[in-house]
N, C-alpha and C. Protein backbone atom coordinates (compact mmCIF):
# COMPACT_ATOMS: atom_id res chain seq x y z
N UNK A 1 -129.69 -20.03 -93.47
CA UNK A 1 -130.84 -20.71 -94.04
C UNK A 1 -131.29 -21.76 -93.03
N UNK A 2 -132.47 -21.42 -92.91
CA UNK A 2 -132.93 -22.40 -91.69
C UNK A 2 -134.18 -23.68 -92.56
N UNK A 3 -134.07 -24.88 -92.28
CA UNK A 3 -135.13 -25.88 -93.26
C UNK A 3 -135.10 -26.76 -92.32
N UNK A 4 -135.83 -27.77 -92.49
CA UNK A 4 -136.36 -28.92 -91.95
C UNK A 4 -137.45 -28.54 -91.14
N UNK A 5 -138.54 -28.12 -91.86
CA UNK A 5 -140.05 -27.60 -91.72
C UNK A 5 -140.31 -28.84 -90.37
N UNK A 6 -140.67 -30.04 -90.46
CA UNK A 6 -141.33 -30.59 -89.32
C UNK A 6 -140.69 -30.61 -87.90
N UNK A 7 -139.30 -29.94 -88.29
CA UNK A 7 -138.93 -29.46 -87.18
C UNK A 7 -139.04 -28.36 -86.12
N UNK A 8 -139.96 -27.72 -86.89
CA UNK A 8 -140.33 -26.33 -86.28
C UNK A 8 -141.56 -26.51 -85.40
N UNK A 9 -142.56 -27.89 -85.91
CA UNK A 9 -144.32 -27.58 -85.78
C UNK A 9 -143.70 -27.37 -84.30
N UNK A 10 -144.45 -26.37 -83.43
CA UNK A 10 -144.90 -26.58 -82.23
C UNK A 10 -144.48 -25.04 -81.63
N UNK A 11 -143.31 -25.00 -82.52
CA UNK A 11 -142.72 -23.22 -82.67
C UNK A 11 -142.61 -22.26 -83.35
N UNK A 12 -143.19 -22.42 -84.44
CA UNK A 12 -143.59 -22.40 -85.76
C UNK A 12 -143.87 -20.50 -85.41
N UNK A 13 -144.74 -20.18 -84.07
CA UNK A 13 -145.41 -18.99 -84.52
C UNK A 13 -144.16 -18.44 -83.67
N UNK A 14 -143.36 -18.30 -83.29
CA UNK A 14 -141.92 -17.59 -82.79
C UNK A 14 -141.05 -16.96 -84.58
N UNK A 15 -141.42 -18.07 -85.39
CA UNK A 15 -140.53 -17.86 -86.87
C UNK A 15 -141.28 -16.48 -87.48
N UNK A 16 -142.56 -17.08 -87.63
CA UNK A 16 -143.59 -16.11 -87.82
C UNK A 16 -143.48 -14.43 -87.17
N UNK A 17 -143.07 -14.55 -86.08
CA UNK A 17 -143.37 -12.95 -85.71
C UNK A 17 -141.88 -12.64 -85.47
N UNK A 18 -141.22 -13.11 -86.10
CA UNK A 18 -139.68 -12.46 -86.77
C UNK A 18 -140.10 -12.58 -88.21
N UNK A 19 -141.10 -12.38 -88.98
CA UNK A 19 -140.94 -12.09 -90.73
C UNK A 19 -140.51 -10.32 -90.60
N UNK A 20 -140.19 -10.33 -91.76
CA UNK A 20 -140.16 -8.67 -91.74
C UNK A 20 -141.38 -8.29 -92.27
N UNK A 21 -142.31 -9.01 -92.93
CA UNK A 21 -143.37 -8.24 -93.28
C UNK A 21 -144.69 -9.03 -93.50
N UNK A 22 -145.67 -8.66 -94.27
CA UNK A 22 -146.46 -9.31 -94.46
C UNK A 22 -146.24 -10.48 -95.49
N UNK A 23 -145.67 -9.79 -96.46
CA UNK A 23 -145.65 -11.18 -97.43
C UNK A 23 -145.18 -12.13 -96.95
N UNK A 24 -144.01 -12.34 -96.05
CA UNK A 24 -142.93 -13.06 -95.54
C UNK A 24 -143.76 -14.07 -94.74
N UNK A 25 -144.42 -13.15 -93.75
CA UNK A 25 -145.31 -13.71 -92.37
C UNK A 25 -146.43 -14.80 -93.88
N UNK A 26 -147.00 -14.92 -94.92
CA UNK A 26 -147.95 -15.59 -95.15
C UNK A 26 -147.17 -16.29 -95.65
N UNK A 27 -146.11 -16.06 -96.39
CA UNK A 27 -145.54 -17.30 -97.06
C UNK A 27 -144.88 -18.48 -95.89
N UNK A 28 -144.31 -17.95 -94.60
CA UNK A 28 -144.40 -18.30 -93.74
C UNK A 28 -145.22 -19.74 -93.21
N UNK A 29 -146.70 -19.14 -93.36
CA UNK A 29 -147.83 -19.81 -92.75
C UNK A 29 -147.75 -20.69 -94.10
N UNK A 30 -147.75 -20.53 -95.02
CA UNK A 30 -148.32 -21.11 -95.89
C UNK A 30 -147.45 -22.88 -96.01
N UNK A 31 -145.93 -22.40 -95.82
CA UNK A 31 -144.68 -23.22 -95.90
C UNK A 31 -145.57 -24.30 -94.83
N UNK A 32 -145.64 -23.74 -93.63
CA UNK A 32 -145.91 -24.56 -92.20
C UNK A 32 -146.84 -25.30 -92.72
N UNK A 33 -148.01 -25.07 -92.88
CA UNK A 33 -149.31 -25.32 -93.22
C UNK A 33 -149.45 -26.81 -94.32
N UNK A 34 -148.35 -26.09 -95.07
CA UNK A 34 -148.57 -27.38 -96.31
C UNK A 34 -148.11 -28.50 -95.80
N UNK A 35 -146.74 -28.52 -95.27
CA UNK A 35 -146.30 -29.42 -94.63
C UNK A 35 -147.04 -30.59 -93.63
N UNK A 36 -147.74 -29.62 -93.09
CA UNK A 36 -148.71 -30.33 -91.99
C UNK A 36 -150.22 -31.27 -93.26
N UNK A 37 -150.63 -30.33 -93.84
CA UNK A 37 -151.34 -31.06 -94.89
C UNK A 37 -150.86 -32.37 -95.18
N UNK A 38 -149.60 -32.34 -95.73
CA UNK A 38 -148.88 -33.72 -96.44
C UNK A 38 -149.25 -34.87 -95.21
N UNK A 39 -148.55 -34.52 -93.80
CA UNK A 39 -148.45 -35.04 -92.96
C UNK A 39 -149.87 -36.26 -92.94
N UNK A 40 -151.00 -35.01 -92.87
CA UNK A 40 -152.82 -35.59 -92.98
C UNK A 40 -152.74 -36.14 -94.32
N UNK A 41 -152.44 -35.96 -95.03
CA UNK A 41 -153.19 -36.38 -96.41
C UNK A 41 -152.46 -37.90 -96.43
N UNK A 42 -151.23 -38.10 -96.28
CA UNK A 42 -150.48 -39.55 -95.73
C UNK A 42 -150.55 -40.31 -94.65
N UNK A 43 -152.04 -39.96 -93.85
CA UNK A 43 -152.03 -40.21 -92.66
C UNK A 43 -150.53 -40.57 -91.33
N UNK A 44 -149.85 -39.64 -91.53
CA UNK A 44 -148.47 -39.49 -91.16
C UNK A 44 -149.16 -38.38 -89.64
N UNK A 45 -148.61 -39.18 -88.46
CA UNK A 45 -149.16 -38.71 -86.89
C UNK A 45 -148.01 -36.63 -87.11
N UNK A 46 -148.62 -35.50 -87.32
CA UNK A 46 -148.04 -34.64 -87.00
C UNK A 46 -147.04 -34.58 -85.89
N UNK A 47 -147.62 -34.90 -84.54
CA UNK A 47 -146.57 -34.71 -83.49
C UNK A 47 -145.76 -36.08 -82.71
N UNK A 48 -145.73 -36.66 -84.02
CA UNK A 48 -144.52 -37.85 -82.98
C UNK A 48 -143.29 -37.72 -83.28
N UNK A 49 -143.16 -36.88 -83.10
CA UNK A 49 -141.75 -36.46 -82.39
C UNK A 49 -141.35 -35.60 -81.45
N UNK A 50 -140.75 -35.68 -80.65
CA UNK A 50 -139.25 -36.20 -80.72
C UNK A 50 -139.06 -37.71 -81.04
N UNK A 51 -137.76 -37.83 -82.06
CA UNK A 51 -137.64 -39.50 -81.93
C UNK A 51 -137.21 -39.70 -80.37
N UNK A 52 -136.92 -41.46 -80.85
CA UNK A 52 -136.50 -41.84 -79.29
C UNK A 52 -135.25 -41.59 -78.91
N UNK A 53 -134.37 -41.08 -80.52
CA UNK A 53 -132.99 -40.44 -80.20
C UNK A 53 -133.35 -39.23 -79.27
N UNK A 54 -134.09 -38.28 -79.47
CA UNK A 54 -134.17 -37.27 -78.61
C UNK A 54 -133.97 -37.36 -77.58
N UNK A 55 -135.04 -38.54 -77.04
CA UNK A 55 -136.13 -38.70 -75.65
C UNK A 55 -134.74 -39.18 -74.73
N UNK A 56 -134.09 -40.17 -75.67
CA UNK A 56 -132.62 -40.41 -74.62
C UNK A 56 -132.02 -39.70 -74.66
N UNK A 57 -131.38 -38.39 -75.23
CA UNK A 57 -131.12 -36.97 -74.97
C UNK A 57 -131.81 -36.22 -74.23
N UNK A 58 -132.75 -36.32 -73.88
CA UNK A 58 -133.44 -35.43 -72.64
C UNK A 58 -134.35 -34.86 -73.46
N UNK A 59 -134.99 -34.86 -74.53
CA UNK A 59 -136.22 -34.21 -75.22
C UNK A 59 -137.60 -35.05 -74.58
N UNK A 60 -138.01 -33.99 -74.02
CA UNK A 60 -139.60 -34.81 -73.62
C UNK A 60 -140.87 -34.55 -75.00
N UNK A 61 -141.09 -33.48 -75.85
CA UNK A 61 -141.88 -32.94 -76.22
C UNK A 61 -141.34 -32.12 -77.63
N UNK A 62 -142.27 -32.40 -78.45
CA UNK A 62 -141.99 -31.94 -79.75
C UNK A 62 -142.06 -30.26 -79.17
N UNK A 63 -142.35 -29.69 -78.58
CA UNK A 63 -142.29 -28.16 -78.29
C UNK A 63 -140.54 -27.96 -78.26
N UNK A 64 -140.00 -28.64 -77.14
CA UNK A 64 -138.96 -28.77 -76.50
C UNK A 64 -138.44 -28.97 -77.88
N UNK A 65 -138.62 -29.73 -78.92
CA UNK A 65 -137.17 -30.08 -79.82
C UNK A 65 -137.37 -29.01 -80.72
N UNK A 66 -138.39 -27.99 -81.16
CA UNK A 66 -139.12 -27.27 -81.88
C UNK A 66 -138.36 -25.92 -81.37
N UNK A 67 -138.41 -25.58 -80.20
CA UNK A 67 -137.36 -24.21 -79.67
C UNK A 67 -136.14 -24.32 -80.09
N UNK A 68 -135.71 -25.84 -80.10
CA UNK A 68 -134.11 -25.94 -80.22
C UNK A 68 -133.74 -25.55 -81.56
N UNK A 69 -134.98 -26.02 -82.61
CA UNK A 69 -134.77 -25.57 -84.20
C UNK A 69 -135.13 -24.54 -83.91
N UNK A 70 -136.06 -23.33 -84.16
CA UNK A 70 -136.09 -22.24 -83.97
C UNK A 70 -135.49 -21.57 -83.33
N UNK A 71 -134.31 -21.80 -82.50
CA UNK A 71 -133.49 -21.08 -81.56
C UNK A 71 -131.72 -20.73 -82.40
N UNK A 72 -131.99 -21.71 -83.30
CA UNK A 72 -130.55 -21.59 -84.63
C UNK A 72 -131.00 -20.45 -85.13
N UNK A 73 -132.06 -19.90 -84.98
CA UNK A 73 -132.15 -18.78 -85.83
C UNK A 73 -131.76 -17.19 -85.50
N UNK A 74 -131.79 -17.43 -83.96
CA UNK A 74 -131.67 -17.01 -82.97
C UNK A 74 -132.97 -15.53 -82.96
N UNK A 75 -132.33 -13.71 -82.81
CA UNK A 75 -132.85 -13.12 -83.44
C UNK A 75 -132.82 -12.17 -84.30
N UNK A 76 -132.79 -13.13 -85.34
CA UNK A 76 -132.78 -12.95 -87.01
C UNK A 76 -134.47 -12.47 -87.62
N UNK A 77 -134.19 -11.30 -88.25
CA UNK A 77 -135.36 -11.33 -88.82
C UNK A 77 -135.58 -12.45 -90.18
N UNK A 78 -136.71 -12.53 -90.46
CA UNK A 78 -137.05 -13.98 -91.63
C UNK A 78 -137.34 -13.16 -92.89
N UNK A 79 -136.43 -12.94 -93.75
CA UNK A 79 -136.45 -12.12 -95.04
C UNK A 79 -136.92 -12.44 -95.80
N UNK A 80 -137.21 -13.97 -96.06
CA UNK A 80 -137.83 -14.94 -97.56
C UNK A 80 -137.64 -16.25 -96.76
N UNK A 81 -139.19 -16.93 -97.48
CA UNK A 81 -139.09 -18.33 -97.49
C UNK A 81 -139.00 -18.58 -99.11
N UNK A 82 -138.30 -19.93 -99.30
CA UNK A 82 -137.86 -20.95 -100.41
C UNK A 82 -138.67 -21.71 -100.59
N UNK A 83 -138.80 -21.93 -102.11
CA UNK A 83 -139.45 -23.60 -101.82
C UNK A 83 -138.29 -24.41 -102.41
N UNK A 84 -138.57 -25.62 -101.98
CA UNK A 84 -137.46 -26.70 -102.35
C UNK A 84 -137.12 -26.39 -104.09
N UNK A 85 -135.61 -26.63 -103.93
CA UNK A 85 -135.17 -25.88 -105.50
C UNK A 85 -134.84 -24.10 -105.77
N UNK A 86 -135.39 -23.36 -104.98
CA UNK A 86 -135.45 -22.41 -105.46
C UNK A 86 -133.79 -21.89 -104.80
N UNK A 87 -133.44 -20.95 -105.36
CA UNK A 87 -131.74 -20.03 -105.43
C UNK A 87 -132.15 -18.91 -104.23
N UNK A 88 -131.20 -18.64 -103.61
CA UNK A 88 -131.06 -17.49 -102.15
C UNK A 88 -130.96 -16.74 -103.23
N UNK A 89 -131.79 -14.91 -103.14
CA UNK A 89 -131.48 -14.02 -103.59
C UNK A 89 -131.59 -12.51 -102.87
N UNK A 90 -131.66 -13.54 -101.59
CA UNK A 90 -132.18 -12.09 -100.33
C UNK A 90 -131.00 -12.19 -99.19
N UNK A 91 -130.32 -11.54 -98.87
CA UNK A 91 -129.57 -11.73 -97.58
C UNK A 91 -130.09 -11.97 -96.76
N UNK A 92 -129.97 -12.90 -95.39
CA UNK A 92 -130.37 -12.80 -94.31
C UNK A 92 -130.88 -13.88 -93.77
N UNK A 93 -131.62 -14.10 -92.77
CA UNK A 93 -132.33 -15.61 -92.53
C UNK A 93 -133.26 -15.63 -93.32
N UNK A 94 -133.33 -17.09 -94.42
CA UNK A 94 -134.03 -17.33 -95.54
C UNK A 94 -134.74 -19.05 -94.70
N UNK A 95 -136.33 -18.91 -95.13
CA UNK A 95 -136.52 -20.23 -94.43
C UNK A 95 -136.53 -21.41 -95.83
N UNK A 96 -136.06 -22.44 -96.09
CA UNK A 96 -136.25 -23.65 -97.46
C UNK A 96 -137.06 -24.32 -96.54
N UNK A 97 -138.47 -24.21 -97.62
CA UNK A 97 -139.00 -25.47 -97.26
C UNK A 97 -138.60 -27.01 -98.05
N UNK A 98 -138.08 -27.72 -96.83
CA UNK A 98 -137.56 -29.27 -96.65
C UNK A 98 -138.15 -29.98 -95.64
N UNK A 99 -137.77 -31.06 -96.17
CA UNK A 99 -138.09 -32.20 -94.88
C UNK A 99 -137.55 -32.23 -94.00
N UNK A 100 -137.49 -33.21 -92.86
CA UNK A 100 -136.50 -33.36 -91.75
C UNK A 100 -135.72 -34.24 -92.12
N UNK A 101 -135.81 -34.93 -93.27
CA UNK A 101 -134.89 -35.88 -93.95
C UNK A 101 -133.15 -35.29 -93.76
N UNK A 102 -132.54 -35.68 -93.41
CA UNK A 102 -131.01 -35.24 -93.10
C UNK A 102 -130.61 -35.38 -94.85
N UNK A 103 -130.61 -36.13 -95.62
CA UNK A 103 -130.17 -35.87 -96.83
C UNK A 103 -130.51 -35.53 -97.86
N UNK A 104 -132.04 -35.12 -97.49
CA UNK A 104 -133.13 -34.31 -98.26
C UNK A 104 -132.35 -33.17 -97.80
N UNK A 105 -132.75 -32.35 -97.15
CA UNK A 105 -132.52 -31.31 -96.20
C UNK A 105 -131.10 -30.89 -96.71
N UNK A 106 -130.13 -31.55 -96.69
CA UNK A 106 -128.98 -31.22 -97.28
C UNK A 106 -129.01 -31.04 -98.68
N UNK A 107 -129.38 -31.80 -99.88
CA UNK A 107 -129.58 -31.70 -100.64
C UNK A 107 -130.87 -30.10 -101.44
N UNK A 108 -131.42 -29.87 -100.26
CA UNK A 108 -132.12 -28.88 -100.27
C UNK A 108 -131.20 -27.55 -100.20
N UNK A 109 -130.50 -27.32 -99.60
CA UNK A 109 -129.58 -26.48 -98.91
C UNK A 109 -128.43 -25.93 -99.79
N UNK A 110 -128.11 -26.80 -100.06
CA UNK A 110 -126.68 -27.12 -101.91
C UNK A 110 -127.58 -26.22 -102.61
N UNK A 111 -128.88 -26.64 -103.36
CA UNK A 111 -129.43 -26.81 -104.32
C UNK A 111 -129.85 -25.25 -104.15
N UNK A 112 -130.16 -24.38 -103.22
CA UNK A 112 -130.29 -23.12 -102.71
C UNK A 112 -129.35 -21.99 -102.85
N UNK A 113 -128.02 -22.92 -103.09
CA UNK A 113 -126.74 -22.28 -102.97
C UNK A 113 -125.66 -21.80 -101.74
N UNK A 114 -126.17 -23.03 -101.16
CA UNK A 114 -125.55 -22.91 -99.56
C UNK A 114 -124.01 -23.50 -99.50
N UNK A 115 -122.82 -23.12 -98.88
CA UNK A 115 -121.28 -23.39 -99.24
C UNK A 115 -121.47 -24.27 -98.01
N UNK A 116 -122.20 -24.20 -97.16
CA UNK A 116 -121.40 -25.10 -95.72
C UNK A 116 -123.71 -25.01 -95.21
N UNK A 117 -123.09 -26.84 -94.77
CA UNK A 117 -124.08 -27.16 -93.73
C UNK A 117 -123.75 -27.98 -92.82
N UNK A 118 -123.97 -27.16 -91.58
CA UNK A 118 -124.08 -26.92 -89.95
C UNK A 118 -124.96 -27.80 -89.10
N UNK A 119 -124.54 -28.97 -88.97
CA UNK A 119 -125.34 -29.72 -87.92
C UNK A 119 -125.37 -29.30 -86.81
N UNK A 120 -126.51 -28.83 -86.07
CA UNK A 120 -126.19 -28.44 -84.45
C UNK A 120 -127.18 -29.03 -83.35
């Protein structure tokens, strides 16, 4: 299970053309999309990030931290996206839409029915 949606913007269309299908690929867009909405509608800047934790890790560019999330996924096809709350009922890489909140995100993950979460 891959989540923390604002972690993806910038790689977002790599997730996308691993869906297995159409429905997958829109629910996909749709997950990304809203997210970014919230972002505008809270006047919240879409691309400032990387934090400055990154940047002293060597992240120059939200692209750059955006491969690194999309790269956990490795290549996995994308079977179902979640929305926050909802139960895994598909094998395979499932995307939850969550925040980048570390204890949102976790709490997202449990709540999905996840036994173990993997900081990497």
């Amino acid at each position: 299970v891959l989540t923390e949606v604002p972690e993806m913007f910038g790689a977002e269309r790599i997730l996308m053309s691993h869906c297995r299908d159409e429905a997958t690929f829109e629910k996909t867009v749709t997950m990304v999309n809203d997210f970014k909405q919230y972002f505008i509608a809270h006047n919240q800047p879409i691309y400032e990030n990387p934090s400055p934790g990154n940047k002293a890790g060597g992240i120059t560019t939200l692209e750059e931290k955006s491969l690194g999330c999309t790269q956990k996924a490795g290549a996995s096809q994308v079977v179902d996206v979640l929305r926050y709350g909802e139960r895994l009922s598909t094998p395979g890489l499932n995307l939850l839409s969550a925040p980048g909140n570390d204890a949102v995100a976790t709490s997202a993950l449990a709540g999905a029915g996840c036994h173990m979460v993997l900081f990497s």
